[in-house]
Protein backbone atom coordinates (compact mmCIF):
# COMPACT_ATOMS: atom_id res chain seq x y z
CA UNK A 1 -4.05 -20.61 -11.44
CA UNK A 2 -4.17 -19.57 -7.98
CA UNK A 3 -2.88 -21.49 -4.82
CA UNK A 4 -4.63 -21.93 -1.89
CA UNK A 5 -1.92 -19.90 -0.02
CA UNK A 6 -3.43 -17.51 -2.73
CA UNK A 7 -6.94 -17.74 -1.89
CA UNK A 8 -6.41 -17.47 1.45
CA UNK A 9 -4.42 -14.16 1.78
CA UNK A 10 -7.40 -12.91 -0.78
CA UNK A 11 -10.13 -13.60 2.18
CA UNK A 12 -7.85 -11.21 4.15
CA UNK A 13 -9.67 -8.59 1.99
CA UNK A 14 -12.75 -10.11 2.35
CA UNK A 15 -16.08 -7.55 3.26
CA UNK A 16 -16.87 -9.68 5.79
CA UNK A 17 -15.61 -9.51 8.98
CA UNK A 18 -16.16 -13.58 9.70
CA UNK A 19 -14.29 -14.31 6.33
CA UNK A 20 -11.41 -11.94 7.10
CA UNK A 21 -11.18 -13.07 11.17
CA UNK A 22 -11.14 -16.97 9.90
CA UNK A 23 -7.95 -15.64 7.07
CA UNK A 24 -6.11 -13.98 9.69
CA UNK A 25 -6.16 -16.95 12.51
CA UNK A 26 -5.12 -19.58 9.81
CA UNK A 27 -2.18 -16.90 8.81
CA UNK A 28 -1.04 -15.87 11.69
CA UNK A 29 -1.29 -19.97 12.66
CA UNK A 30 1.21 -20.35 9.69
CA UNK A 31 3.99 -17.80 10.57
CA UNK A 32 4.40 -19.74 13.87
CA UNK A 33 6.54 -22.19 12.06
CA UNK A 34 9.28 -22.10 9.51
CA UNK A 35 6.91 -24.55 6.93
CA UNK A 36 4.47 -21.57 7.46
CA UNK A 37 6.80 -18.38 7.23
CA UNK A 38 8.68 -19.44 3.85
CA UNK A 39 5.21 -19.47 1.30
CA UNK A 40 4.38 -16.62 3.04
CA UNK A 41 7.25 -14.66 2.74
CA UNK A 42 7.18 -15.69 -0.92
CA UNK A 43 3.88 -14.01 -0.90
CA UNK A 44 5.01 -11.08 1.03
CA UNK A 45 3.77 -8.33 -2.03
CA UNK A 46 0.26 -9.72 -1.29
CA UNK A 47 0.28 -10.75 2.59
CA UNK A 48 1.96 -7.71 4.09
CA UNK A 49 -0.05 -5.14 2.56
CA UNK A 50 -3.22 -7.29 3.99
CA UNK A 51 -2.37 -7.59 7.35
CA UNK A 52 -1.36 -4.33 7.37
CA UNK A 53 -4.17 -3.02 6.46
CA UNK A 54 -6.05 -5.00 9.26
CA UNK A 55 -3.86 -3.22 12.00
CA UNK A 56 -6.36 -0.50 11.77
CA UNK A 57 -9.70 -2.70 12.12
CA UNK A 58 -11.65 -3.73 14.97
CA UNK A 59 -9.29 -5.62 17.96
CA UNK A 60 -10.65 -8.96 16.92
CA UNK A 61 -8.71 -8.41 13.69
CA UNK A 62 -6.21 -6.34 14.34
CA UNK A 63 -4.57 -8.47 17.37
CA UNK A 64 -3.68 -11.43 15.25
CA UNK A 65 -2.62 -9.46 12.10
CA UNK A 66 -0.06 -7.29 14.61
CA UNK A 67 0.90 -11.01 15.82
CA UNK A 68 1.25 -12.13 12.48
CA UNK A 69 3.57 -9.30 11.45
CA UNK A 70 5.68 -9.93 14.46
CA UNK A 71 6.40 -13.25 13.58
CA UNK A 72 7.25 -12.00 9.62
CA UNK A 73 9.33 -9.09 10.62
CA UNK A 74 11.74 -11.33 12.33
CA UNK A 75 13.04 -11.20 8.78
CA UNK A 76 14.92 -7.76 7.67
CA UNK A 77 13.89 -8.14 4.54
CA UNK A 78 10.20 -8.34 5.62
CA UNK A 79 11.06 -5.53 7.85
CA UNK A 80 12.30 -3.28 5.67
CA UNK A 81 9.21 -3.87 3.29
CA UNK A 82 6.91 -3.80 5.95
CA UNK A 83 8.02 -0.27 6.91
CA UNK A 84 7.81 0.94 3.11
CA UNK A 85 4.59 0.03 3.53
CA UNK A 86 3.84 2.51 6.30
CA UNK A 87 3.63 0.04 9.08
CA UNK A 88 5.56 2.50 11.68
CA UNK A 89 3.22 5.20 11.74
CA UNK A 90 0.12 2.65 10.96
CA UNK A 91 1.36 1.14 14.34
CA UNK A 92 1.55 4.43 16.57
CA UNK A 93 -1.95 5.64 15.28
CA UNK A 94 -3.29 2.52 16.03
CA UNK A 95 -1.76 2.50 19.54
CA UNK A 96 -2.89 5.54 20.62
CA UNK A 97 -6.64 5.40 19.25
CA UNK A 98 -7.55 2.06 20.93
CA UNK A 99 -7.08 1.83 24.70
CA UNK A 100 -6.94 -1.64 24.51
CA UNK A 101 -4.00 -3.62 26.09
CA UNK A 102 -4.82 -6.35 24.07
CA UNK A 103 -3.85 -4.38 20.82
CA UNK A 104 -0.98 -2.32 22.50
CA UNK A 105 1.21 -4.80 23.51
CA UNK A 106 1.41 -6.66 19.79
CA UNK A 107 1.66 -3.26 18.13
CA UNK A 108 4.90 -2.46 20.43
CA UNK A 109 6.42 -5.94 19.51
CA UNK A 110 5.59 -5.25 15.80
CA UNK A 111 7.58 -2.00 16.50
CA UNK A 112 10.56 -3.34 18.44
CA UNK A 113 11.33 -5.64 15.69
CA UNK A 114 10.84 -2.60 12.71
CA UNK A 115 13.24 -0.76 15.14
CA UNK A 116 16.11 -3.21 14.37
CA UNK A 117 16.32 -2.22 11.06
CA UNK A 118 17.60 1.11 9.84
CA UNK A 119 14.33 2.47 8.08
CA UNK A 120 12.51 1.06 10.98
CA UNK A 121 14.35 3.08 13.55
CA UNK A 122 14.59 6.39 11.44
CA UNK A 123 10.35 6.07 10.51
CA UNK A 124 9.80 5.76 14.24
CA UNK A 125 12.14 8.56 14.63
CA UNK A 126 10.27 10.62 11.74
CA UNK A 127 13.50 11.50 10.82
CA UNK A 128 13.38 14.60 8.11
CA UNK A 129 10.07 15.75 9.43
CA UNK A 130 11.41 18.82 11.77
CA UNK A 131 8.09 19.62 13.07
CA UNK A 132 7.17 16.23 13.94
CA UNK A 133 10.70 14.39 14.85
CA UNK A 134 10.78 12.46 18.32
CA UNK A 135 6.87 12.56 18.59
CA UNK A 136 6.60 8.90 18.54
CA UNK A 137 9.60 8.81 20.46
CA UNK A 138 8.17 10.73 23.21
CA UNK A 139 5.02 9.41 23.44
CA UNK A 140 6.45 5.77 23.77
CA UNK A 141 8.64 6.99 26.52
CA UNK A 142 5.90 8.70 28.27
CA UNK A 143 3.82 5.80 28.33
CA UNK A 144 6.66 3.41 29.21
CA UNK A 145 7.03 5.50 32.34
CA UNK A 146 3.83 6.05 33.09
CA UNK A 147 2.99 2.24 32.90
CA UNK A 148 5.69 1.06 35.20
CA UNK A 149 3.22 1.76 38.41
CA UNK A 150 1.00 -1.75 37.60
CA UNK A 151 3.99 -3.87 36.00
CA UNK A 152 3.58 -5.92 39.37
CA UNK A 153 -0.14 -6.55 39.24
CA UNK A 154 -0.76 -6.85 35.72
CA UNK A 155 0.89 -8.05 32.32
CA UNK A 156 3.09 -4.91 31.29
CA UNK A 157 1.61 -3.42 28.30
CA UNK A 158 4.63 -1.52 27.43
CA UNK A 159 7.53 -3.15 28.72
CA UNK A 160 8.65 -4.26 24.84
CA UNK A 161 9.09 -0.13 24.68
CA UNK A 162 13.03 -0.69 26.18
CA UNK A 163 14.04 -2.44 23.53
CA UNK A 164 12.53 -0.42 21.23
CA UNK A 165 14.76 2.62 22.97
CA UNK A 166 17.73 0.21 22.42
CA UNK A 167 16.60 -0.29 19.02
CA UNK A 168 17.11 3.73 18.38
CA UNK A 169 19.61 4.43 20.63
CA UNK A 170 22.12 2.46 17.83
CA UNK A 171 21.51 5.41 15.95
CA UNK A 172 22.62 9.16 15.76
CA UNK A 173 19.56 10.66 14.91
CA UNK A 174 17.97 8.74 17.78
CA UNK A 175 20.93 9.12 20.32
CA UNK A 176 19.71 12.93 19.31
CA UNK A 177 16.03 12.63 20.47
CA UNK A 178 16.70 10.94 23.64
CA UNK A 179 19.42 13.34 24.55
CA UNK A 180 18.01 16.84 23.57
CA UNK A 181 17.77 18.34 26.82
CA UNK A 182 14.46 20.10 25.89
CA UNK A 183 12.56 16.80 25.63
CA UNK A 184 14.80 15.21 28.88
CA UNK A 185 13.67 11.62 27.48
CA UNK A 186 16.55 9.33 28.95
CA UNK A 187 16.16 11.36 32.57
CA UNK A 188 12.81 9.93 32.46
CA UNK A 189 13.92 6.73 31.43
CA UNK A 190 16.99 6.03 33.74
CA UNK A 191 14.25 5.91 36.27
CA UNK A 192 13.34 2.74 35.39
CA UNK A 193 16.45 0.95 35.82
CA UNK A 194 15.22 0.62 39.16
CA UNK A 195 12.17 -1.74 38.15
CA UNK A 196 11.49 -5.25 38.88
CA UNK A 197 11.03 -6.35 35.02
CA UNK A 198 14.09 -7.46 33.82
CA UNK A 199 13.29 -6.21 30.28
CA UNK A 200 12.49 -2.68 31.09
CA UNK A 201 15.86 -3.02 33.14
CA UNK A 202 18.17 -4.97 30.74
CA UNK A 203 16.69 -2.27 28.66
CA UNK A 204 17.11 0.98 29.86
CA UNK A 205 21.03 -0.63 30.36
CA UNK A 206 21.59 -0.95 26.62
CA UNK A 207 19.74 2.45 26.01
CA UNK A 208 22.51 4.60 28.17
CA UNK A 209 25.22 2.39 27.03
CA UNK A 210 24.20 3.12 23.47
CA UNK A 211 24.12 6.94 24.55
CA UNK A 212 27.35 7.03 25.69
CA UNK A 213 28.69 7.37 22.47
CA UNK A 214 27.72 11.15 22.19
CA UNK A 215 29.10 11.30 26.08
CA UNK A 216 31.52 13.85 25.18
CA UNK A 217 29.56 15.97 23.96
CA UNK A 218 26.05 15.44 25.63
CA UNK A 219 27.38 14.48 29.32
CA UNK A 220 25.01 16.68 30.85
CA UNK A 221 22.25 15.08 29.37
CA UNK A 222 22.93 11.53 31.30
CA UNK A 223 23.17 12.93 34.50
């Protein structure tokens, strides 16, 4: 017999849009507490494919679903099932076809805390995929920089980006990316340790510290 944690994840899949935006507000209401998180993690086979699916709908949807998933994927084990789920690149297309803030900034969250597991970081990385490797990487770092001219007038959209660069930067195959001299990705970020948001700051920090483990090899690259 079904719950009503039950029915309710099934109206995530509702064909209405009013059914499915009144699901996802009562969710992502839940996974702000710990009473909330536990049933739902127990239902994580049926609620993570759900919301992930909703990533991709219209902002109304898709903005409380992302914040939903944050809140879940504070769990590695979520995490890690999230990502098998294709959240990473679900995430990045969704990023990059709406030019929304209001989506953006919950869809880099969702990937900063993907990026603190392992298959998190190497899916963001697109590790194995030689045509395609560091594509995500790049554009995240290109809009990062690109963004830091209004992070003193308005909320900054991509400031959660640094700690997605620490994220990958505890890795080898993302110590790679940032490094490969082709791409110059940590020249362009270095330039923000000079901003005023402590996050993009404390950020790009931990990003060259993490770096410096391939300093022997790759000093020229930090400079």
């Amino acid at each position: 017999m079904a719950t009503e944690l039950d029915e309710l994840l099934g109206f995530l899949s509702s064909p209405s849009p009013q059914v499915k935006k009144a699901a996802v507000d009562i969710v992502r209401g839940l996974t702000g507490s710990d009473e909330g998180l536990l049933p739902l993690a127990a239902r994580a086979d049926v609620a993570l494919p759900a919301l992930s699916r909703l990533i991709r709908d219209s902002p109304e949807l898709s903005v409380p679903a992302a914040e939903a998933l944050i809140n879940l994927s504070q769990n590695p084990t979520l995490a890690d099932k999230l990502v098998s789920l294709g959240a990473v690149p679900t995430a990045m297309d969704t990023l990059y076809k709406h030019s929304d803030q209001k989506v953006a900034r919950p869809l880099i969250m969702l990937l900063a805390n993907l990026t603190q597991v392992d298959s998190g970081s190497a899916a963001l990385l697109q590790v194995g995929d030689d045509k395609m490797e560091g594509l995500y990487i790049s554009k995240l770092v290109r809009s990062f920089c690109r963004s830091s001219s209004v992070e003193s007038t308005a909320e900054d959209t991509f400031e959660h980006v640094a700690s997605i660069l620490v994220n990958i930067s505890k890795v080898q195959a993302g110590r790679k990316v940032l490094l490969d001299p082709k791409r110059g990705l940590l020249k362009q970020v270095i330039r923000q340790f000079d901003s005023t948001n402590l996050l993009r700051k404390k950020g790009v920090s931990g990003t060259i510290r993490n770096c410096c483990f391939e300093a022997d090899s790759q000093l020229q690259n930090l400079l």
